[in-house]
PDB file of N, CA and C in Angstrom:
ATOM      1  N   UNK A   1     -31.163 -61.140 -64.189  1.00  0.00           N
ATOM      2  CA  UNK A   1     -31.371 -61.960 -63.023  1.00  0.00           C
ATOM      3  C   UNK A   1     -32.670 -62.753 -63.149  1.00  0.00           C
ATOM      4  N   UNK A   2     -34.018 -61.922 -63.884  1.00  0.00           N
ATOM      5  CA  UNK A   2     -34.821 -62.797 -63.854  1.00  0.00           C
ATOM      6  C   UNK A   2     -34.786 -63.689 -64.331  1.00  0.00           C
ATOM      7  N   UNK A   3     -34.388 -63.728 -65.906  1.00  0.00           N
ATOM      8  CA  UNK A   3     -33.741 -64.828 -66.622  1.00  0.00           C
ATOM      9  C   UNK A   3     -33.312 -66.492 -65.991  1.00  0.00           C
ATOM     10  N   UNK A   4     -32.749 -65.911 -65.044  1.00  0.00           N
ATOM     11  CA  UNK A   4     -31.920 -66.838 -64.306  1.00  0.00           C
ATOM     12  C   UNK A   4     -32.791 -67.715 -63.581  1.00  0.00           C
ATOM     13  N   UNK A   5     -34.158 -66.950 -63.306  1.00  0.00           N
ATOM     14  CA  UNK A   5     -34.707 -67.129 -62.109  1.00  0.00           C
ATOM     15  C   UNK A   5     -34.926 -66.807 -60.719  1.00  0.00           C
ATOM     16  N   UNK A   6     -33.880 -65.477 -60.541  1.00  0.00           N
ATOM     17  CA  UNK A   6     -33.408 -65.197 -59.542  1.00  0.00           C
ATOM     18  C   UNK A   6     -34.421 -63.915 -59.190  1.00  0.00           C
ATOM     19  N   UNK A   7     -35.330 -63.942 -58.137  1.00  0.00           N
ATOM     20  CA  UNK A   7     -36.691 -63.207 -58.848  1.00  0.00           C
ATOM     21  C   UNK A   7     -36.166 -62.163 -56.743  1.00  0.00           C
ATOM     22  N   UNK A   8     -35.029 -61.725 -56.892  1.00  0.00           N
ATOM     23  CA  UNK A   8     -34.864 -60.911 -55.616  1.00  0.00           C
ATOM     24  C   UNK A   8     -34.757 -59.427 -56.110  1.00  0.00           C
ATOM     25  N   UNK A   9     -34.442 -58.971 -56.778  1.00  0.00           N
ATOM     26  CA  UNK A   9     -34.700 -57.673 -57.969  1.00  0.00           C
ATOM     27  C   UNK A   9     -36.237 -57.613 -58.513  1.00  0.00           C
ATOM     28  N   UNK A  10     -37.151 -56.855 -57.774  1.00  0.00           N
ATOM     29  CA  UNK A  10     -38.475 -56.974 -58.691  1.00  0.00           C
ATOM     30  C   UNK A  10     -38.521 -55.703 -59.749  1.00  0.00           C
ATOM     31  N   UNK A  11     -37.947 -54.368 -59.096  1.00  0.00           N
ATOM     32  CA  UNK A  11     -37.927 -53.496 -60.290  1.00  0.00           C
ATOM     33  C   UNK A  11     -36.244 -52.982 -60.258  1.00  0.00           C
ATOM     34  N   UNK A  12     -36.495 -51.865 -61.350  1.00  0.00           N
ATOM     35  CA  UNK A  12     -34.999 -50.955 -61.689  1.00  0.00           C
ATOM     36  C   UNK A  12     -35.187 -49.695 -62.236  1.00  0.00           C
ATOM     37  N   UNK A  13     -34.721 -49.080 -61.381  1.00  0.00           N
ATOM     38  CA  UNK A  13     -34.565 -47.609 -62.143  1.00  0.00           C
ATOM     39  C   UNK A  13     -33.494 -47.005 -62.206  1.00  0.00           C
ATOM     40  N   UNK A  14     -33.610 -46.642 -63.774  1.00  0.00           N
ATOM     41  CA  UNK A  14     -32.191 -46.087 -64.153  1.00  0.00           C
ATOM     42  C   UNK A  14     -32.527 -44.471 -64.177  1.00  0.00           C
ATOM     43  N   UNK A  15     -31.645 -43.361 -63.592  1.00  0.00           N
ATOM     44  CA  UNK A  15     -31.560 -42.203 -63.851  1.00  0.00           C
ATOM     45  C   UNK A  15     -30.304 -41.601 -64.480  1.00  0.00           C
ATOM     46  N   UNK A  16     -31.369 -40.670 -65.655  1.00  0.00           N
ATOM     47  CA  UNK A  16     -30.253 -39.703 -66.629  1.00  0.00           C
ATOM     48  C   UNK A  16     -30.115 -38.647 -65.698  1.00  0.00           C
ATOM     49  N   UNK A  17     -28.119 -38.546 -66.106  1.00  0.00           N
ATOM     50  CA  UNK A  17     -27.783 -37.471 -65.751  1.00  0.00           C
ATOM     51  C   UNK A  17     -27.283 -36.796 -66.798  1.00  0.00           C
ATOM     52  N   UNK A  18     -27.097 -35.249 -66.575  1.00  0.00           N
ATOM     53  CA  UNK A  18     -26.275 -34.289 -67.416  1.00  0.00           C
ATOM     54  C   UNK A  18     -25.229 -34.288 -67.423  1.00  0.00           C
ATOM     55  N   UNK A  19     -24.691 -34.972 -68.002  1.00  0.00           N
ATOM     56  CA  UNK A  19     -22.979 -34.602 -68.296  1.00  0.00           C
ATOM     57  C   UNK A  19     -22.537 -33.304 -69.164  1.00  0.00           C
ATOM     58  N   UNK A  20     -22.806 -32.764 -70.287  1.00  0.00           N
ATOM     59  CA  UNK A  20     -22.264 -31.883 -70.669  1.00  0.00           C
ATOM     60  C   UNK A  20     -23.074 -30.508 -69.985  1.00  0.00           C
ATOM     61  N   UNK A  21     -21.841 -29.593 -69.580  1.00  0.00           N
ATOM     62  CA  UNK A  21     -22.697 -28.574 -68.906  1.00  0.00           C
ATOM     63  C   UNK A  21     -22.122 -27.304 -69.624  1.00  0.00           C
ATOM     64  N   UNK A  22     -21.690 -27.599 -70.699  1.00  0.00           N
ATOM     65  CA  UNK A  22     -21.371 -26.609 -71.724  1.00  0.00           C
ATOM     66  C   UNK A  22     -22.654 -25.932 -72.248  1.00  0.00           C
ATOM     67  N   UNK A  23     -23.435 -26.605 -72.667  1.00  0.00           N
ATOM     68  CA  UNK A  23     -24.985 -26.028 -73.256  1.00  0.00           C
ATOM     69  C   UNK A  23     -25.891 -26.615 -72.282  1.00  0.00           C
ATOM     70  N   UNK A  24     -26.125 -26.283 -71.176  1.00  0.00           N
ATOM     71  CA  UNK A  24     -27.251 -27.180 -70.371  1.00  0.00           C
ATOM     72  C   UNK A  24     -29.038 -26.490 -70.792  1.00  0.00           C
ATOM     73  N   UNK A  25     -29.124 -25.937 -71.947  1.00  0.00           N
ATOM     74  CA  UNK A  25     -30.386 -25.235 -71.954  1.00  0.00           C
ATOM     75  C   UNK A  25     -30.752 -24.175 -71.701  1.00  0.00           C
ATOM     76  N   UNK A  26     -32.019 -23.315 -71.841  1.00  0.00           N
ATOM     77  CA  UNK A  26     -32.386 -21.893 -71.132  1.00  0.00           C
ATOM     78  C   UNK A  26     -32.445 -21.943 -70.204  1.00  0.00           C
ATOM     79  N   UNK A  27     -33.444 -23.050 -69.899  1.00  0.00           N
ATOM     80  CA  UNK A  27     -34.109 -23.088 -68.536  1.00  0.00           C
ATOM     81  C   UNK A  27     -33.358 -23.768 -67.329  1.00  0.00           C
ATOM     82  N   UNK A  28     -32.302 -24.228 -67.503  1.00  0.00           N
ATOM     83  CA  UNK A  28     -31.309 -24.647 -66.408  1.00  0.00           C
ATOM     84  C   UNK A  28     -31.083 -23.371 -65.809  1.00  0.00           C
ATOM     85  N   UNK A  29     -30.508 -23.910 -64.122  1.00  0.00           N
ATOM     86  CA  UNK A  29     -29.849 -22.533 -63.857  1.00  0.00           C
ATOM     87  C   UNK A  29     -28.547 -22.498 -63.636  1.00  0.00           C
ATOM     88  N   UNK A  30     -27.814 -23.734 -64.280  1.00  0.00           N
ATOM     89  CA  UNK A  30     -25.669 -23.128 -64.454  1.00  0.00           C
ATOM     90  C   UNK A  30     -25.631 -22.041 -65.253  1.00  0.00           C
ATOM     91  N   UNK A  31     -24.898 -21.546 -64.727  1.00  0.00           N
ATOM     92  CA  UNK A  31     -24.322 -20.674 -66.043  1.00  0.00           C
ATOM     93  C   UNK A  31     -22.644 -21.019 -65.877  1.00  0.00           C
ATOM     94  N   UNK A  32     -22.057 -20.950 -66.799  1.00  0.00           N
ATOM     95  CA  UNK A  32     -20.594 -20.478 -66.461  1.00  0.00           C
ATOM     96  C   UNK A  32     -20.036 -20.258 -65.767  1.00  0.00           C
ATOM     97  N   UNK A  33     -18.849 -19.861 -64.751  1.00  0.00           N
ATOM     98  CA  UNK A  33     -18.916 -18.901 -64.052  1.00  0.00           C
ATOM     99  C   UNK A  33     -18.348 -17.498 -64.755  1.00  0.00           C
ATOM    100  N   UNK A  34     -17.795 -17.323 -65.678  1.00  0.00           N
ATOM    101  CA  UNK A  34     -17.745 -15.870 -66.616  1.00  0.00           C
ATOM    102  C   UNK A  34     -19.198 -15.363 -66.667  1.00  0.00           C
ATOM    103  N   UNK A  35     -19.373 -15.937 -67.412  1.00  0.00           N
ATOM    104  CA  UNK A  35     -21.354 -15.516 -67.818  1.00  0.00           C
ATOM    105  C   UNK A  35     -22.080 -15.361 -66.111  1.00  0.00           C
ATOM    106  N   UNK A  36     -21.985 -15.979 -65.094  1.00  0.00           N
ATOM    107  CA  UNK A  36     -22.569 -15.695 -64.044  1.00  0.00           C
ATOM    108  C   UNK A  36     -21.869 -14.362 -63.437  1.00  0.00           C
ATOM    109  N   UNK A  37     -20.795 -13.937 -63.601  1.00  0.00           N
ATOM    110  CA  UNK A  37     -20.009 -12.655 -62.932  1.00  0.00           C
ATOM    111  C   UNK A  37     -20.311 -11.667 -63.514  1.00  0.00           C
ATOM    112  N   UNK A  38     -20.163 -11.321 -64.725  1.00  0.00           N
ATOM    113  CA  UNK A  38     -21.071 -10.578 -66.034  1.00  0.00           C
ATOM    114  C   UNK A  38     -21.841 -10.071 -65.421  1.00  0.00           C
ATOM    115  N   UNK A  39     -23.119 -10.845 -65.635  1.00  0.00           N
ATOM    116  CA  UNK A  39     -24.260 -10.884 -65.094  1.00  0.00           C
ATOM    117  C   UNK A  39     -24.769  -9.869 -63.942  1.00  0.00           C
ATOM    118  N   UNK A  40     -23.764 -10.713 -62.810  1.00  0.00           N
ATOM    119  CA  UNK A  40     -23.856 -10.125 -61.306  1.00  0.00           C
ATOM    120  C   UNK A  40     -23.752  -8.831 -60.998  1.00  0.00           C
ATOM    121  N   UNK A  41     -22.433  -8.787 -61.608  1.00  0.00           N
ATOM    122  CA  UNK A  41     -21.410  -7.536 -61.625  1.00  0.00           C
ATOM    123  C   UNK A  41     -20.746  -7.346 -60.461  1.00  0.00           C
ATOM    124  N   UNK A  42     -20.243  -6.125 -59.425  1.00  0.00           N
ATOM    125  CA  UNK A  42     -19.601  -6.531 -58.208  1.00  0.00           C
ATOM    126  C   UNK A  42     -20.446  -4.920 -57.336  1.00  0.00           C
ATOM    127  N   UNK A  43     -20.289  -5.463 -56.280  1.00  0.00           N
ATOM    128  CA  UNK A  43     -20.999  -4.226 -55.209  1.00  0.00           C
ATOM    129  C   UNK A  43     -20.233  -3.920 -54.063  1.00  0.00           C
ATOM    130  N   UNK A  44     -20.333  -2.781 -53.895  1.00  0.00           N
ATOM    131  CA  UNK A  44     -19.303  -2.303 -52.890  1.00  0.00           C
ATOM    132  C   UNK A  44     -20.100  -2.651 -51.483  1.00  0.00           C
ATOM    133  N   UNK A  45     -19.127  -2.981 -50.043  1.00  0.00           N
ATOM    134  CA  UNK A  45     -19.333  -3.426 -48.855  1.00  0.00           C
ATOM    135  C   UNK A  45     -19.710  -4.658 -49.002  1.00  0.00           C
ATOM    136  N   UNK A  46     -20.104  -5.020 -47.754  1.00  0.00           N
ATOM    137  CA  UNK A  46     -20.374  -6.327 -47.430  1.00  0.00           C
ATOM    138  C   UNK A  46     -21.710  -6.698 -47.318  1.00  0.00           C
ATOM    139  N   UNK A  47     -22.055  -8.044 -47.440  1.00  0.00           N
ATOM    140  CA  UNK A  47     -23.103  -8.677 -47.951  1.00  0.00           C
ATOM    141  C   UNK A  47     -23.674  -9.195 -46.812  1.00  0.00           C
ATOM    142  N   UNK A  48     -23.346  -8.771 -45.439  1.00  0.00           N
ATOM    143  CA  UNK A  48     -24.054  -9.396 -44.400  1.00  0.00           C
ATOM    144  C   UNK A  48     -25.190  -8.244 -43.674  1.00  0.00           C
ATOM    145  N   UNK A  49     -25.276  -7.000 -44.038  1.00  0.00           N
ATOM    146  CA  UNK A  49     -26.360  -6.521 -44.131  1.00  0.00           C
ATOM    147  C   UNK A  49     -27.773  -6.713 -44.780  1.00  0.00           C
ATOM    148  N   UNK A  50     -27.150  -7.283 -46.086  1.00  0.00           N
ATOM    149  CA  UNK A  50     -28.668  -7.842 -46.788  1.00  0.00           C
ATOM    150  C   UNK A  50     -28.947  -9.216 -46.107  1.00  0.00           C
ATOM    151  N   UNK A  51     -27.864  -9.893 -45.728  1.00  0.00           N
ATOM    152  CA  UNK A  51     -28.454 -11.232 -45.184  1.00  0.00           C
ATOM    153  C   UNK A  51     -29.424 -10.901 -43.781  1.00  0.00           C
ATOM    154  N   UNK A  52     -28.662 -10.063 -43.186  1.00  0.00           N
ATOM    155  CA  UNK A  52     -29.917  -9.667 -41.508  1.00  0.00           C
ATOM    156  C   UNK A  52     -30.865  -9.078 -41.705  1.00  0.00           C
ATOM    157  N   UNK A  53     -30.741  -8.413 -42.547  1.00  0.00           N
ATOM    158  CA  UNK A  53     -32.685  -7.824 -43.508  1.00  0.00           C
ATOM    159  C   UNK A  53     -33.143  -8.773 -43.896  1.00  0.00           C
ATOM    160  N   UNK A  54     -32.360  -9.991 -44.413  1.00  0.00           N
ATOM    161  CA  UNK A  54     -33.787 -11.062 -44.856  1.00  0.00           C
ATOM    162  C   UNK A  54     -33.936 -11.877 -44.020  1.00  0.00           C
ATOM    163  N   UNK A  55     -33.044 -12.150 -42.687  1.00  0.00           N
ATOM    164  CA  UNK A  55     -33.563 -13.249 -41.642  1.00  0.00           C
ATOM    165  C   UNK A  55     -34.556 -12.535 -40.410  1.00  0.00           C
ATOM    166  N   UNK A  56     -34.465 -11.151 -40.551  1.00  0.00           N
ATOM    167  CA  UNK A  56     -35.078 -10.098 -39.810  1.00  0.00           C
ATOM    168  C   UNK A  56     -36.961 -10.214 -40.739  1.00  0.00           C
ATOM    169  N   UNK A  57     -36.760 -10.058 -41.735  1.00  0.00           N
ATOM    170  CA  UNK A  57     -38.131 -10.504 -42.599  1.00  0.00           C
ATOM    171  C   UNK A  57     -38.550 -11.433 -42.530  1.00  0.00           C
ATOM    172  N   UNK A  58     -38.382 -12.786 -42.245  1.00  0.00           N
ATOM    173  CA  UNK A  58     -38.508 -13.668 -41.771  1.00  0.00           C
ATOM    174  C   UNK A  58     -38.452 -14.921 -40.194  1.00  0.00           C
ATOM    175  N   UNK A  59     -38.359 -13.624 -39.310  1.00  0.00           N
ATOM    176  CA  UNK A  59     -38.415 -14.002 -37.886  1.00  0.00           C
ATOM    177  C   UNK A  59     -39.266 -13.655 -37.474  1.00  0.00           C
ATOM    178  N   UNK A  60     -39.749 -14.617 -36.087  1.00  0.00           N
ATOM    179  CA  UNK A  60     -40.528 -13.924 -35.247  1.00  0.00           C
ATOM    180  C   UNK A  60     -40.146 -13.264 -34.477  1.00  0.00           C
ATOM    181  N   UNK A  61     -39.253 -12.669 -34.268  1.00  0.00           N
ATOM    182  CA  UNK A  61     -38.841 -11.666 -33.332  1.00  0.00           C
ATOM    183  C   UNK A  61     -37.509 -12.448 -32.283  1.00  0.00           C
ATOM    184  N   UNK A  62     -37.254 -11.839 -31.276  1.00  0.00           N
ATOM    185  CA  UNK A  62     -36.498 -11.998 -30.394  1.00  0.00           C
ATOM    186  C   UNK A  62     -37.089 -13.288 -29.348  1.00  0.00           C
ATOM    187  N   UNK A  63     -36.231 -14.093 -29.211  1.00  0.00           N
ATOM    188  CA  UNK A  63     -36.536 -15.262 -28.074  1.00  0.00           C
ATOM    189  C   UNK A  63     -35.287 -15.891 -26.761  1.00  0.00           C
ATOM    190  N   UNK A  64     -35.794 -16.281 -26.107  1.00  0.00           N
ATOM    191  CA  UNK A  64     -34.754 -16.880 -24.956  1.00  0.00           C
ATOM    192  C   UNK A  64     -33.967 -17.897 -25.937  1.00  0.00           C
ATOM    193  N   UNK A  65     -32.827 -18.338 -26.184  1.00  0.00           N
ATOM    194  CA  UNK A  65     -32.439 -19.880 -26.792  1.00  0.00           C
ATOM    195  C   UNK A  65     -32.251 -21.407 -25.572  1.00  0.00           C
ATOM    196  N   UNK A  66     -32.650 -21.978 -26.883  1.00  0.00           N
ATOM    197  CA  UNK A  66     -33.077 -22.987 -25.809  1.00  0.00           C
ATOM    198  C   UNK A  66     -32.196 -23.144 -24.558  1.00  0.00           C
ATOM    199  N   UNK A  67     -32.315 -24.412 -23.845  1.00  0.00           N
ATOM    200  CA  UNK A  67     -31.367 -24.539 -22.430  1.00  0.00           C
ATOM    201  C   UNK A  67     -30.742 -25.797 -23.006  1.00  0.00           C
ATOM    202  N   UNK A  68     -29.538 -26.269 -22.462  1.00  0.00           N
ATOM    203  CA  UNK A  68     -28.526 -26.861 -22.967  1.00  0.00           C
ATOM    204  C   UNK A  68     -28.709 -28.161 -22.258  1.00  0.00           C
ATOM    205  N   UNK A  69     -28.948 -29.193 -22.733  1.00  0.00           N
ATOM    206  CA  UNK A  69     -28.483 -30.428 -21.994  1.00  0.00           C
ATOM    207  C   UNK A  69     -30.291 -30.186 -21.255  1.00  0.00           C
ATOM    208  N   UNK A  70     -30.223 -31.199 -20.219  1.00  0.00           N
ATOM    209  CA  UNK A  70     -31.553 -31.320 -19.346  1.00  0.00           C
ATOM    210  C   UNK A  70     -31.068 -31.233 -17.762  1.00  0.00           C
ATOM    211  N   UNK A  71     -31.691 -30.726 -17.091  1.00  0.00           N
ATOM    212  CA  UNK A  71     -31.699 -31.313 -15.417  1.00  0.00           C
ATOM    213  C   UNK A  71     -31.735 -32.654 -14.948  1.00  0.00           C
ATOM    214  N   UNK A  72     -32.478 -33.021 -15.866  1.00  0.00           N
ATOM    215  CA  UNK A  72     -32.786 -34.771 -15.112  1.00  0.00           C
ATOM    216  C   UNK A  72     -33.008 -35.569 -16.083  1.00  0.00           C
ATOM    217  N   UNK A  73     -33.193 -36.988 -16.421  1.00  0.00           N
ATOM    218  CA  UNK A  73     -33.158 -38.093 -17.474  1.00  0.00           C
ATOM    219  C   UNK A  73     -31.776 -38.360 -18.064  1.00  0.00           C
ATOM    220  N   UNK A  74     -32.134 -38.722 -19.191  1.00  0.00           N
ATOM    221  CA  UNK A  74     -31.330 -39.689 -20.234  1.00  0.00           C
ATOM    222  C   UNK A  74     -29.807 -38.226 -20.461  1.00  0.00           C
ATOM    223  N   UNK A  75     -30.013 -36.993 -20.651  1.00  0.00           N
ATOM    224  CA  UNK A  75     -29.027 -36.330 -21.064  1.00  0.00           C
ATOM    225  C   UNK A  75     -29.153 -35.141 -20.123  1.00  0.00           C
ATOM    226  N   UNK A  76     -28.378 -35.177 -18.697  1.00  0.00           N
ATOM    227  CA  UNK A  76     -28.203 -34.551 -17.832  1.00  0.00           C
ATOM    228  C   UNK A  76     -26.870 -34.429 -17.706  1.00  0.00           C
ATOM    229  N   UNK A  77     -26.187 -33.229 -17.897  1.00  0.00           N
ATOM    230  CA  UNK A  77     -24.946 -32.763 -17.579  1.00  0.00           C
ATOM    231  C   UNK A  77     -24.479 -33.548 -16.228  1.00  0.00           C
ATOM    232  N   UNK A  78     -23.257 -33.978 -16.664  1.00  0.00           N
ATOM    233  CA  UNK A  78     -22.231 -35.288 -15.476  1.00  0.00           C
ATOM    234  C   UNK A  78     -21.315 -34.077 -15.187  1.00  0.00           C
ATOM    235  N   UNK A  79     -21.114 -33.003 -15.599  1.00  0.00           N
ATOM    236  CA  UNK A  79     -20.024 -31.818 -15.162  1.00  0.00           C
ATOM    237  C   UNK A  79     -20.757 -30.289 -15.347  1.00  0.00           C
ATOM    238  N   UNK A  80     -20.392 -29.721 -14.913  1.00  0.00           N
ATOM    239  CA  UNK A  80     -20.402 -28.340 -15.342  1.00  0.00           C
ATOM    240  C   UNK A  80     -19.330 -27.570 -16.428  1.00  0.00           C
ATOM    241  N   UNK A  81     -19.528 -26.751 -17.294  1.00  0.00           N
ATOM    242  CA  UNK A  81     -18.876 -26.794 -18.269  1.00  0.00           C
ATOM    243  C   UNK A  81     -17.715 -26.059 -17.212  1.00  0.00           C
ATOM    244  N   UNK A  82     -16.507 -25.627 -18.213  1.00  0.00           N
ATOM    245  CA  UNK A  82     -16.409 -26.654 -19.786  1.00  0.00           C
ATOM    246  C   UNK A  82     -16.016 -28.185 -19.489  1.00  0.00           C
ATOM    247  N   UNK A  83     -16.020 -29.189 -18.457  1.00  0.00           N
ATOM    248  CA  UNK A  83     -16.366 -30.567 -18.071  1.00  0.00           C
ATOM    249  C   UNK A  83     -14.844 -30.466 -17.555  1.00  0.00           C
ATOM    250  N   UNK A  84     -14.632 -31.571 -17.190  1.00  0.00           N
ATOM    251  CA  UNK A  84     -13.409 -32.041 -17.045  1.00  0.00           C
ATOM    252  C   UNK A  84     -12.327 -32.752 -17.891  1.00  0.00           C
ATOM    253  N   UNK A  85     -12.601 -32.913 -18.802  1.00  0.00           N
ATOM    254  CA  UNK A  85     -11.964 -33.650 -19.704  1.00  0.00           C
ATOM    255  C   UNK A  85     -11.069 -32.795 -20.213  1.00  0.00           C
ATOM    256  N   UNK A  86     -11.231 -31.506 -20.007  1.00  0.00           N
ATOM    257  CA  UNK A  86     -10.606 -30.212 -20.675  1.00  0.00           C
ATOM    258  C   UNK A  86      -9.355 -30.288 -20.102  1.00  0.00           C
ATOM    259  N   UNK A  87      -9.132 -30.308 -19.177  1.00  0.00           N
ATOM    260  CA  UNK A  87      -8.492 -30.079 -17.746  1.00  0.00           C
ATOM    261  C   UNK A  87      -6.982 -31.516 -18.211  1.00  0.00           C
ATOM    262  N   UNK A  88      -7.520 -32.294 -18.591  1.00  0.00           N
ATOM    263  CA  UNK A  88      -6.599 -33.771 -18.688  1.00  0.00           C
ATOM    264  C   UNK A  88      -5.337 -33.487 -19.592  1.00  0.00           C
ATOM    265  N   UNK A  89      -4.687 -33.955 -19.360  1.00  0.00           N
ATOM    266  CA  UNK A  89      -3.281 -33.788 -20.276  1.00  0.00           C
ATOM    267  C   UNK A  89      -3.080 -35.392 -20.968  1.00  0.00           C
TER     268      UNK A  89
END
């Protein structure tokens, strides 16, 4: 374009991507998914106990949740739930 004269393009950047993900390196973190199951291996029960131990490690504790919508201004409930629109056939 500059060539041309056409001076509305001032820079360009080109980005490499990985296409082969057969050998992506050590330090990548794909693996396979064979080689990642391997790895893992399998564990008995369910996995939502470790998840509430780590959001429990990372909370501040127990709180009110917020309030829905506003009393007054720009986003003040026009119905009471569940609205009326529910109601329409």
């Amino acid at each position: 374009m500059a060539c041309d004269g056409d001076d509305r393009l001032a820079t360009l950047t080109l980005l490499a991507t990985q296409t082969d993900f057969e050998d992506p390196g050590k330090d990548e973190p794909y693996q396979p998914p064979d080689a990642w199951k391997a790895a893992v291996g399998e564990r008995d029960g369910s996995w939502w106990p470790a998840l509430v131990g780590w959001l429990d490690d990372r909370s501040s504790g127990d709180s009110a949740p917020p309030g829905l919508g506003t009393g007054s201004g720009r986003y003040k409930a026009v119905y009471d739930a569940p609205g009326s629109d529910v109601f329409q056939l």
